[in-house]
PDB file of N, CA and C in Angstrom:
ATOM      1  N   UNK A   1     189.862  22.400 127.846  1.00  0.00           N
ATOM      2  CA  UNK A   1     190.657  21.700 128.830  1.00  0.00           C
ATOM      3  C   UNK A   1     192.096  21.679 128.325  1.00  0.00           C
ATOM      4  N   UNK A   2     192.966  21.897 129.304  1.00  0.00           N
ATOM      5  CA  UNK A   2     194.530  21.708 129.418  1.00  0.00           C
ATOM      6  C   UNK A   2     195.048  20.743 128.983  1.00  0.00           C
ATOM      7  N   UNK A   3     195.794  20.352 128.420  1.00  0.00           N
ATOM      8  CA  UNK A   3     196.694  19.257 129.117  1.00  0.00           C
ATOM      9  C   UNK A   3     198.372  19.578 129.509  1.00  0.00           C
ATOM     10  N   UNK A   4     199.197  18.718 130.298  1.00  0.00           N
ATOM     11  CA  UNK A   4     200.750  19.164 130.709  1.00  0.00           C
ATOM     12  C   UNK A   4     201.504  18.352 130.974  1.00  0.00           C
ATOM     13  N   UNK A   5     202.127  17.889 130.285  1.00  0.00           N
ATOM     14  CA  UNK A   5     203.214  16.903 130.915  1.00  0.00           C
ATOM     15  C   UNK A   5     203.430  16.927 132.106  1.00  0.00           C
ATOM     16  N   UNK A   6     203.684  16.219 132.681  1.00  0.00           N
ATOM     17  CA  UNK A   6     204.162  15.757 134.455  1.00  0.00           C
ATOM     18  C   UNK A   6     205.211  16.453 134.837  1.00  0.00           C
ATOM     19  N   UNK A   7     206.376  16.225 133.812  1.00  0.00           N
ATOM     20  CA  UNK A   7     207.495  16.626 133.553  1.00  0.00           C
ATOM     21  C   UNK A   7     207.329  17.996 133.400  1.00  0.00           C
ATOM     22  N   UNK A   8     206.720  18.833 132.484  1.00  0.00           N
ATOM     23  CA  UNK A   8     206.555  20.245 132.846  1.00  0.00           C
ATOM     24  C   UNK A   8     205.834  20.646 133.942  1.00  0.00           C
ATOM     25  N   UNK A   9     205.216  19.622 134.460  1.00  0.00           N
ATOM     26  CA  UNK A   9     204.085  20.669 135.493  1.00  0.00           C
ATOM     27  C   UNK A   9     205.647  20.469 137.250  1.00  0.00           C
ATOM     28  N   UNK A  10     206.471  19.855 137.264  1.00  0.00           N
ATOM     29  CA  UNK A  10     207.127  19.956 138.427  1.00  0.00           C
ATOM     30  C   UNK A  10     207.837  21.431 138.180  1.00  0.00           C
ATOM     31  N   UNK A  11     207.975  21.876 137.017  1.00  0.00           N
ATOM     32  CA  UNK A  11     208.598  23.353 137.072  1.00  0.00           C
ATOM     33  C   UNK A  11     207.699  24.454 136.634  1.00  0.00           C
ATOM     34  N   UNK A  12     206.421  24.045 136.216  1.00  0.00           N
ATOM     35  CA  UNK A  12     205.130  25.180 136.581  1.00  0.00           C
ATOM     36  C   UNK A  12     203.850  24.745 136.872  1.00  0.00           C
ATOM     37  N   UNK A  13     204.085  23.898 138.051  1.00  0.00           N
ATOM     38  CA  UNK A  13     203.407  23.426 139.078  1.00  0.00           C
ATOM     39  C   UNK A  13     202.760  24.733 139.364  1.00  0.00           C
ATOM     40  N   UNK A  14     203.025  25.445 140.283  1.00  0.00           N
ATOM     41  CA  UNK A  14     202.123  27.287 140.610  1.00  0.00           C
ATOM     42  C   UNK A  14     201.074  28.090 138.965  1.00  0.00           C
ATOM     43  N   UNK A  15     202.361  27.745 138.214  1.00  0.00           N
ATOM     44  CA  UNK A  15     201.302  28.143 137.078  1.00  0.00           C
ATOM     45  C   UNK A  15     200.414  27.222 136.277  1.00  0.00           C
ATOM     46  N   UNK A  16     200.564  26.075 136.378  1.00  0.00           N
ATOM     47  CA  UNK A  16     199.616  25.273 136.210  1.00  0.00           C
ATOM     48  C   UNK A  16     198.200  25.182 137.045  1.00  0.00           C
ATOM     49  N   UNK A  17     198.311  25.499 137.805  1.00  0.00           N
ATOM     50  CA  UNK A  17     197.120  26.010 139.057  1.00  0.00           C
ATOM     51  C   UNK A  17     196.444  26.710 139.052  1.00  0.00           C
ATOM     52  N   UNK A  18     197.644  27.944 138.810  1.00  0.00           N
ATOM     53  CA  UNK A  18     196.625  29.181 138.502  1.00  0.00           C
ATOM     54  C   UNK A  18     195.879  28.910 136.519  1.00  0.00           C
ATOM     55  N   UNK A  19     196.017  28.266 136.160  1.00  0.00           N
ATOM     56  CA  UNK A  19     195.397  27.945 134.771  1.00  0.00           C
ATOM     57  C   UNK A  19     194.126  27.264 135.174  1.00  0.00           C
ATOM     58  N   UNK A  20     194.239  26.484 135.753  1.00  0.00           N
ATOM     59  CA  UNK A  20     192.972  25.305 136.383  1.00  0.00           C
ATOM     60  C   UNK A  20     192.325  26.229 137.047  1.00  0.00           C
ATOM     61  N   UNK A  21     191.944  27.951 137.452  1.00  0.00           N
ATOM     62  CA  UNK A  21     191.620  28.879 137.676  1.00  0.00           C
ATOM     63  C   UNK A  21     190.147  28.640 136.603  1.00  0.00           C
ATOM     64  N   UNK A  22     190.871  28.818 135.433  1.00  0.00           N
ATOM     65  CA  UNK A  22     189.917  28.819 134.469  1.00  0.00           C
ATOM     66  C   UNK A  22     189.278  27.819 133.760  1.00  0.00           C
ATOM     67  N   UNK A  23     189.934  27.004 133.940  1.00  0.00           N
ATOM     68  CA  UNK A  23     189.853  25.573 133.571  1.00  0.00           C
ATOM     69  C   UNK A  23     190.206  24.253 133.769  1.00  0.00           C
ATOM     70  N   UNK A  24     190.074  23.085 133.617  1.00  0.00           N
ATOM     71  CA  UNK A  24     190.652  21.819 134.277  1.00  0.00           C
ATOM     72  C   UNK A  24     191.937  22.048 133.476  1.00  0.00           C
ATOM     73  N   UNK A  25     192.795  21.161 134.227  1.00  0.00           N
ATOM     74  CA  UNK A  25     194.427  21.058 133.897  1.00  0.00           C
ATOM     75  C   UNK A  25     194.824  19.175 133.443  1.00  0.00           C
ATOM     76  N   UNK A  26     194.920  18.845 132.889  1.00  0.00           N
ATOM     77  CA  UNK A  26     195.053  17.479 133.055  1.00  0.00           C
ATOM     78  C   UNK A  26     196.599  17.255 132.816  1.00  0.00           C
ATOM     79  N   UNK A  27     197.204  16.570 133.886  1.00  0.00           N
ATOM     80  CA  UNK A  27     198.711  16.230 133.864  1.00  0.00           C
ATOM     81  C   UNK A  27     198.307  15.028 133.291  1.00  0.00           C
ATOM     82  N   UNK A  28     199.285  14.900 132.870  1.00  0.00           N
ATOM     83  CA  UNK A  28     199.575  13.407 131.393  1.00  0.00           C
ATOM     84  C   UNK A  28     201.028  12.938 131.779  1.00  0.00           C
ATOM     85  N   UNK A  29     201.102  11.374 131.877  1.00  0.00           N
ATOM     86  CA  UNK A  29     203.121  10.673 131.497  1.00  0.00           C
ATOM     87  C   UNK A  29     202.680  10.084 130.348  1.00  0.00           C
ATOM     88  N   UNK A  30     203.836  10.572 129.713  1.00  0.00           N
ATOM     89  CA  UNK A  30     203.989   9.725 128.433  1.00  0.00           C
ATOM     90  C   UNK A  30     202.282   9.596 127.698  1.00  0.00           C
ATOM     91  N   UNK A  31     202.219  11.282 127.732  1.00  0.00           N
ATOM     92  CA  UNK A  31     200.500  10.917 126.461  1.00  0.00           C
ATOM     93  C   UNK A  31     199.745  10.110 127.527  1.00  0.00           C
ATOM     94  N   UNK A  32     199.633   9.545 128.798  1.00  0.00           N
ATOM     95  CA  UNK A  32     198.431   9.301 128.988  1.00  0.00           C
ATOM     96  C   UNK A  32     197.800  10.141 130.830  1.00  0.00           C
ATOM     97  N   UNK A  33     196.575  10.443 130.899  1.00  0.00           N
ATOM     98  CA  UNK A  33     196.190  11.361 131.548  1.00  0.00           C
ATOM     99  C   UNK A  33     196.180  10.750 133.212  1.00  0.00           C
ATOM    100  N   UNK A  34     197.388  11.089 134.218  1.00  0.00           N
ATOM    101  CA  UNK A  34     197.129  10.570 135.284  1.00  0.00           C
ATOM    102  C   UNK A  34     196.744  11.569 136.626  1.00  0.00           C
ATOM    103  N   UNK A  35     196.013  12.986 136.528  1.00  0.00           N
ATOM    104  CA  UNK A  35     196.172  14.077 137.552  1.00  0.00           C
ATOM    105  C   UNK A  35     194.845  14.735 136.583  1.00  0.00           C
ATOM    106  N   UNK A  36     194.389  15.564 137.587  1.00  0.00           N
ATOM    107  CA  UNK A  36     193.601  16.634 136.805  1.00  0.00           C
ATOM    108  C   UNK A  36     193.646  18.015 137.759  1.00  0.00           C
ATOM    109  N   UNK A  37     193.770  18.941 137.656  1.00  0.00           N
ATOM    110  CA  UNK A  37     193.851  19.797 138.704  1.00  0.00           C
ATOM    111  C   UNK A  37     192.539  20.533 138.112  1.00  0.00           C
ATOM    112  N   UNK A  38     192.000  20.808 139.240  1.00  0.00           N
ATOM    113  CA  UNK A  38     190.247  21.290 138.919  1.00  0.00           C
ATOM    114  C   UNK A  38     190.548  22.664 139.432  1.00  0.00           C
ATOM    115  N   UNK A  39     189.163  23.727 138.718  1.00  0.00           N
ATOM    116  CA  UNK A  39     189.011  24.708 139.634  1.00  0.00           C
ATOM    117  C   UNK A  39     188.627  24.710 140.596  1.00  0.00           C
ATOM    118  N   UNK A  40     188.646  25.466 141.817  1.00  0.00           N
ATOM    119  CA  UNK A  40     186.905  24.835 142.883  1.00  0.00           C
ATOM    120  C   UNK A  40     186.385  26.366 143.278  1.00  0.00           C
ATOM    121  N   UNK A  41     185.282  26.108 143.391  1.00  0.00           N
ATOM    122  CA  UNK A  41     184.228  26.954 143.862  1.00  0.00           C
ATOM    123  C   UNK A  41     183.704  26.733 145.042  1.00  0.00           C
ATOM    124  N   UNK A  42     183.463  27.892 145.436  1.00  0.00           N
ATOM    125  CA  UNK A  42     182.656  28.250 146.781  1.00  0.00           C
ATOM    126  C   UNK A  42     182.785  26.392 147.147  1.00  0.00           C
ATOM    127  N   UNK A  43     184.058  26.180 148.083  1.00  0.00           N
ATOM    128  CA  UNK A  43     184.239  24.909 148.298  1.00  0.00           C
ATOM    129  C   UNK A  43     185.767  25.580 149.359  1.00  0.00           C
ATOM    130  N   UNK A  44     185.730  24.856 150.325  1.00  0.00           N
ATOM    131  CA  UNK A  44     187.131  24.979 151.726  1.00  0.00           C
ATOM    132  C   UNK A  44     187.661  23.496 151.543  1.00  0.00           C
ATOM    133  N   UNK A  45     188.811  23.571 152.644  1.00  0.00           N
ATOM    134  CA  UNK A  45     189.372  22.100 152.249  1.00  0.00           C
ATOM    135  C   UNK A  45     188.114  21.111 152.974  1.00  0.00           C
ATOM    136  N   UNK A  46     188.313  21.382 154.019  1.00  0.00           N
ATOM    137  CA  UNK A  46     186.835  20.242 154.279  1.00  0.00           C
ATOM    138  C   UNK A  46     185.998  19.622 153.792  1.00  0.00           C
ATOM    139  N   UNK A  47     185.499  20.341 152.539  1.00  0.00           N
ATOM    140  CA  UNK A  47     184.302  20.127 151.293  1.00  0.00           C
ATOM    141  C   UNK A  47     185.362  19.104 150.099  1.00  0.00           C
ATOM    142  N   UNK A  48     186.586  19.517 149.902  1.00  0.00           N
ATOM    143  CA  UNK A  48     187.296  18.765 148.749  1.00  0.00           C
ATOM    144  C   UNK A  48     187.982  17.662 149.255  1.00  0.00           C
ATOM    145  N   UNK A  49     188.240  17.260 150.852  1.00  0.00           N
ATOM    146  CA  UNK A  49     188.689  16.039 151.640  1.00  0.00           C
ATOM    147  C   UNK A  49     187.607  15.339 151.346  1.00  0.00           C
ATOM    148  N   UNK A  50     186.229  15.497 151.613  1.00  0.00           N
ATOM    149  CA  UNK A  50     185.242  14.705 151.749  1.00  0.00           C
ATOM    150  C   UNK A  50     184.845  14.519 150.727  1.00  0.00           C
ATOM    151  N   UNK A  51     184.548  15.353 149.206  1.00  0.00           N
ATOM    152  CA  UNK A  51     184.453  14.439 147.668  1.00  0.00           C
ATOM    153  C   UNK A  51     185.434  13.727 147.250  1.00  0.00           C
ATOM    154  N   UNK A  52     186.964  13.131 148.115  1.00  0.00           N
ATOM    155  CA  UNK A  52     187.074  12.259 147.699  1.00  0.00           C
ATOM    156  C   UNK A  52     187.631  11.243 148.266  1.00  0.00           C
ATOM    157  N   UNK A  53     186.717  10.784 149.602  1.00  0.00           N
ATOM    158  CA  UNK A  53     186.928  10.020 150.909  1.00  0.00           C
ATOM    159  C   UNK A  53     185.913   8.945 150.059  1.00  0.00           C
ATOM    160  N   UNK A  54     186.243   8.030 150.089  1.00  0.00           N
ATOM    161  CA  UNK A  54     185.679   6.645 149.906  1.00  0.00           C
ATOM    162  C   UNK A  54     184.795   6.481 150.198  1.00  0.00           C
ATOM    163  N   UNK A  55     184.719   6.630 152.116  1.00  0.00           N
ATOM    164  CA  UNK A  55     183.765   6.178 153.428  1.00  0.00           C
ATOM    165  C   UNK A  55     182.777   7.166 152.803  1.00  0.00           C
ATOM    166  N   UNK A  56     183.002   8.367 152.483  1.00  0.00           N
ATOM    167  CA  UNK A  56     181.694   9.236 152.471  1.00  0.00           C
ATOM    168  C   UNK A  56     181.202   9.411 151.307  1.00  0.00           C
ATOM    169  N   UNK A  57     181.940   9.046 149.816  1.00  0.00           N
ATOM    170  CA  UNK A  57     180.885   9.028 149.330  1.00  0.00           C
ATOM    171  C   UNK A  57     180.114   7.599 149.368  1.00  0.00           C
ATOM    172  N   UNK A  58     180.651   6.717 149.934  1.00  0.00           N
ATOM    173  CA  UNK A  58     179.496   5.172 150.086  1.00  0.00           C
ATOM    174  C   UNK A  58     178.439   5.495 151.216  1.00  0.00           C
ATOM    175  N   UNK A  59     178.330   6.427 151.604  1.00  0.00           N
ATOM    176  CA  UNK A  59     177.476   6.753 152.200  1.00  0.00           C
ATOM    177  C   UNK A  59     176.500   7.394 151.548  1.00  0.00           C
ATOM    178  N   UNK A  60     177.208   8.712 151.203  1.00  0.00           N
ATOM    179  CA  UNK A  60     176.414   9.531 150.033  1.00  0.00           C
ATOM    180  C   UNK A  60     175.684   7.937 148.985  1.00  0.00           C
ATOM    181  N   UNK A  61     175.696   7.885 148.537  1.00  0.00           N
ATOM    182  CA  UNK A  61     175.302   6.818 147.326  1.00  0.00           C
ATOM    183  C   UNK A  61     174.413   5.509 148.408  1.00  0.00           C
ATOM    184  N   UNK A  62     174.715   5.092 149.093  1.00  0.00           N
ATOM    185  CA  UNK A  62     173.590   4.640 150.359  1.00  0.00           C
ATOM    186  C   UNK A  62     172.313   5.214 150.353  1.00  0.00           C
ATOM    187  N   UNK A  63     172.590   6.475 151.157  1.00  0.00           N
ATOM    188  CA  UNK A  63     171.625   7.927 150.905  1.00  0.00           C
ATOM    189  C   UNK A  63     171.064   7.712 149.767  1.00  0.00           C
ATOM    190  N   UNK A  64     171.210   7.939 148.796  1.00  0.00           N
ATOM    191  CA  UNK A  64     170.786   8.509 147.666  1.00  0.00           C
ATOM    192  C   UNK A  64     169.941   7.192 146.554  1.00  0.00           C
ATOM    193  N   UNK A  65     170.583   5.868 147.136  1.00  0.00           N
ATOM    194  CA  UNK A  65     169.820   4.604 146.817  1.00  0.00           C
ATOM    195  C   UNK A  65     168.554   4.654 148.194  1.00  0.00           C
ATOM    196  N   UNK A  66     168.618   4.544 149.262  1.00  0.00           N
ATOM    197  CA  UNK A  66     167.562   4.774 149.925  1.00  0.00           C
ATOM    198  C   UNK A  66     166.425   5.572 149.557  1.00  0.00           C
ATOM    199  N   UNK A  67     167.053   6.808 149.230  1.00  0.00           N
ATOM    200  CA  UNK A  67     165.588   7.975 148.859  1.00  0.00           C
ATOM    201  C   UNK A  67     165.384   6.999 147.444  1.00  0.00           C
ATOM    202  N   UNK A  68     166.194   6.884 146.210  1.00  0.00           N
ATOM    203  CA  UNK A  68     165.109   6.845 145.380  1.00  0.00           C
ATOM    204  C   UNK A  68     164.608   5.202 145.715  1.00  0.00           C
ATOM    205  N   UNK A  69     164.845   4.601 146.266  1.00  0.00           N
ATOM    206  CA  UNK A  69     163.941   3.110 146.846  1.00  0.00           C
ATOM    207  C   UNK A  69     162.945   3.767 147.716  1.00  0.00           C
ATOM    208  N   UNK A  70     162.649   4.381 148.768  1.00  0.00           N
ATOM    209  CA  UNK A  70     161.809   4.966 149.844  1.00  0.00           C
ATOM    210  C   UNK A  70     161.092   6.019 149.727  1.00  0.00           C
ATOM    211  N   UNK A  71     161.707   7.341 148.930  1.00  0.00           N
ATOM    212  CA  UNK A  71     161.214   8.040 148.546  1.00  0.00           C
ATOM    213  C   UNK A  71     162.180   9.217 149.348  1.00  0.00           C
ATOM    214  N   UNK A  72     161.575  10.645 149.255  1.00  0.00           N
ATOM    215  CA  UNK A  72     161.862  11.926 150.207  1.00  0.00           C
ATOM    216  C   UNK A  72     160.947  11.785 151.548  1.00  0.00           C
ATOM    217  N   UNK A  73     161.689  12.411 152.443  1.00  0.00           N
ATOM    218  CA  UNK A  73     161.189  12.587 153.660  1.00  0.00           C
ATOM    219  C   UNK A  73     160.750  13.695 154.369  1.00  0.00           C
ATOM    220  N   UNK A  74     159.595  14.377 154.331  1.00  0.00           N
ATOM    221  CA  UNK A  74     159.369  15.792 154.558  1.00  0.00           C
ATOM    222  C   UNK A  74     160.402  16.401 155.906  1.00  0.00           C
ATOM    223  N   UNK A  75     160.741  17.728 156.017  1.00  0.00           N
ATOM    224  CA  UNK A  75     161.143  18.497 156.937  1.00  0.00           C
ATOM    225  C   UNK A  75     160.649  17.848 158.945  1.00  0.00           C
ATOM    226  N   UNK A  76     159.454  17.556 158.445  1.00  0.00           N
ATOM    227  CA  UNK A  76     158.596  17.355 160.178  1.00  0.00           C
ATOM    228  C   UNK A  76     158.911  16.239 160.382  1.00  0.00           C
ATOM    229  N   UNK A  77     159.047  14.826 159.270  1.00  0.00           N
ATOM    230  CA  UNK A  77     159.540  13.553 159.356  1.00  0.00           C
ATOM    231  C   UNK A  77     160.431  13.389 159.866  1.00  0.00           C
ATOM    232  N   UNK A  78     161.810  14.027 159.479  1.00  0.00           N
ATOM    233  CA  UNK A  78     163.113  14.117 159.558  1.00  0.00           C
ATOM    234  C   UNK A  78     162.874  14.690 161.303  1.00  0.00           C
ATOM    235  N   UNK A  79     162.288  15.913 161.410  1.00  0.00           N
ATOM    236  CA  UNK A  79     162.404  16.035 162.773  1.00  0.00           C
ATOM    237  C   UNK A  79     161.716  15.274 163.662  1.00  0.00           C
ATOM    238  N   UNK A  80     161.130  14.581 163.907  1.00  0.00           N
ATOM    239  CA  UNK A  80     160.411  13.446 164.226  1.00  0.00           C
ATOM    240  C   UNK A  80     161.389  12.351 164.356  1.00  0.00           C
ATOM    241  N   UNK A  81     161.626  11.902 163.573  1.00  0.00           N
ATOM    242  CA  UNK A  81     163.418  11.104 163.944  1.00  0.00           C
ATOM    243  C   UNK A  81     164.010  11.337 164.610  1.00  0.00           C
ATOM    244  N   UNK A  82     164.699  12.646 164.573  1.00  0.00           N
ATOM    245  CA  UNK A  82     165.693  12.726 165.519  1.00  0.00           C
ATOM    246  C   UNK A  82     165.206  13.090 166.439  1.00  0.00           C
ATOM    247  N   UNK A  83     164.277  13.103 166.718  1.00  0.00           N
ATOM    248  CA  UNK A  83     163.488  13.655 168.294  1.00  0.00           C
ATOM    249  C   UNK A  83     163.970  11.991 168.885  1.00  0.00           C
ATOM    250  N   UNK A  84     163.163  11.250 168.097  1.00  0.00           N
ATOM    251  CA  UNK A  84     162.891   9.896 168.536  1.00  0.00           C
ATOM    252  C   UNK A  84     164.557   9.257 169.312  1.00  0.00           C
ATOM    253  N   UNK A  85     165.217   9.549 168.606  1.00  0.00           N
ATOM    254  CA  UNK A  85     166.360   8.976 168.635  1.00  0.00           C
ATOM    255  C   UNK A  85     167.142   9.802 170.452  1.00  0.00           C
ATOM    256  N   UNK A  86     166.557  11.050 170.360  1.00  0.00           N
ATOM    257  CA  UNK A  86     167.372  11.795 171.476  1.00  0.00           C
ATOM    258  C   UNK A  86     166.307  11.222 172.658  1.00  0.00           C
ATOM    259  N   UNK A  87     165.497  10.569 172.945  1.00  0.00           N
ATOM    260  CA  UNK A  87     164.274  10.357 173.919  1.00  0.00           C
ATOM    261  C   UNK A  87     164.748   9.178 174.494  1.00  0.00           C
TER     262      UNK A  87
END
């Protein structure tokens, strides 16, 4: 992992990016770490708005406390629901 002053990254901001290519970038003020510029993968903006929307991941984590309290829900279940719901 990187690290870059703040102060250097406003004048290689582009090349700091393309570094986070290969690896995380972590912008730092004054020695302490406030930015990270990530790589991303097989990911559009749509996918990187929504890991870090509030609303959705408290949902996600809702989800994900439900299943492991309730359990998984087979494929036919799930469709069975939403049948129910469109009727």
């Amino acid at each position: 992992m990187k690290t870059l002053g703040i102060g250097d990254a406003i004048q290689t901001l582009g090349e700091a990016a393309r570094k986070a290519c290969d690896e995380p970038v972590v912008l730092t003020e004054d020695g302490r770490p406030m930015a990270v510029l990530l790589p991303i993968e097989n990911a559009d903006l749509e996918t990187v708005s929504r890991s870090s929307n509030p609303r959705f991941l408290t949902m996600i984590e809702r989800s994900r406390t439900r299943q492991r309290e309730q359990g998984d829900l087979s494929p036919d279940q799930v469709r069975r629901r939403l049948a129910a719901r469109h009727e």
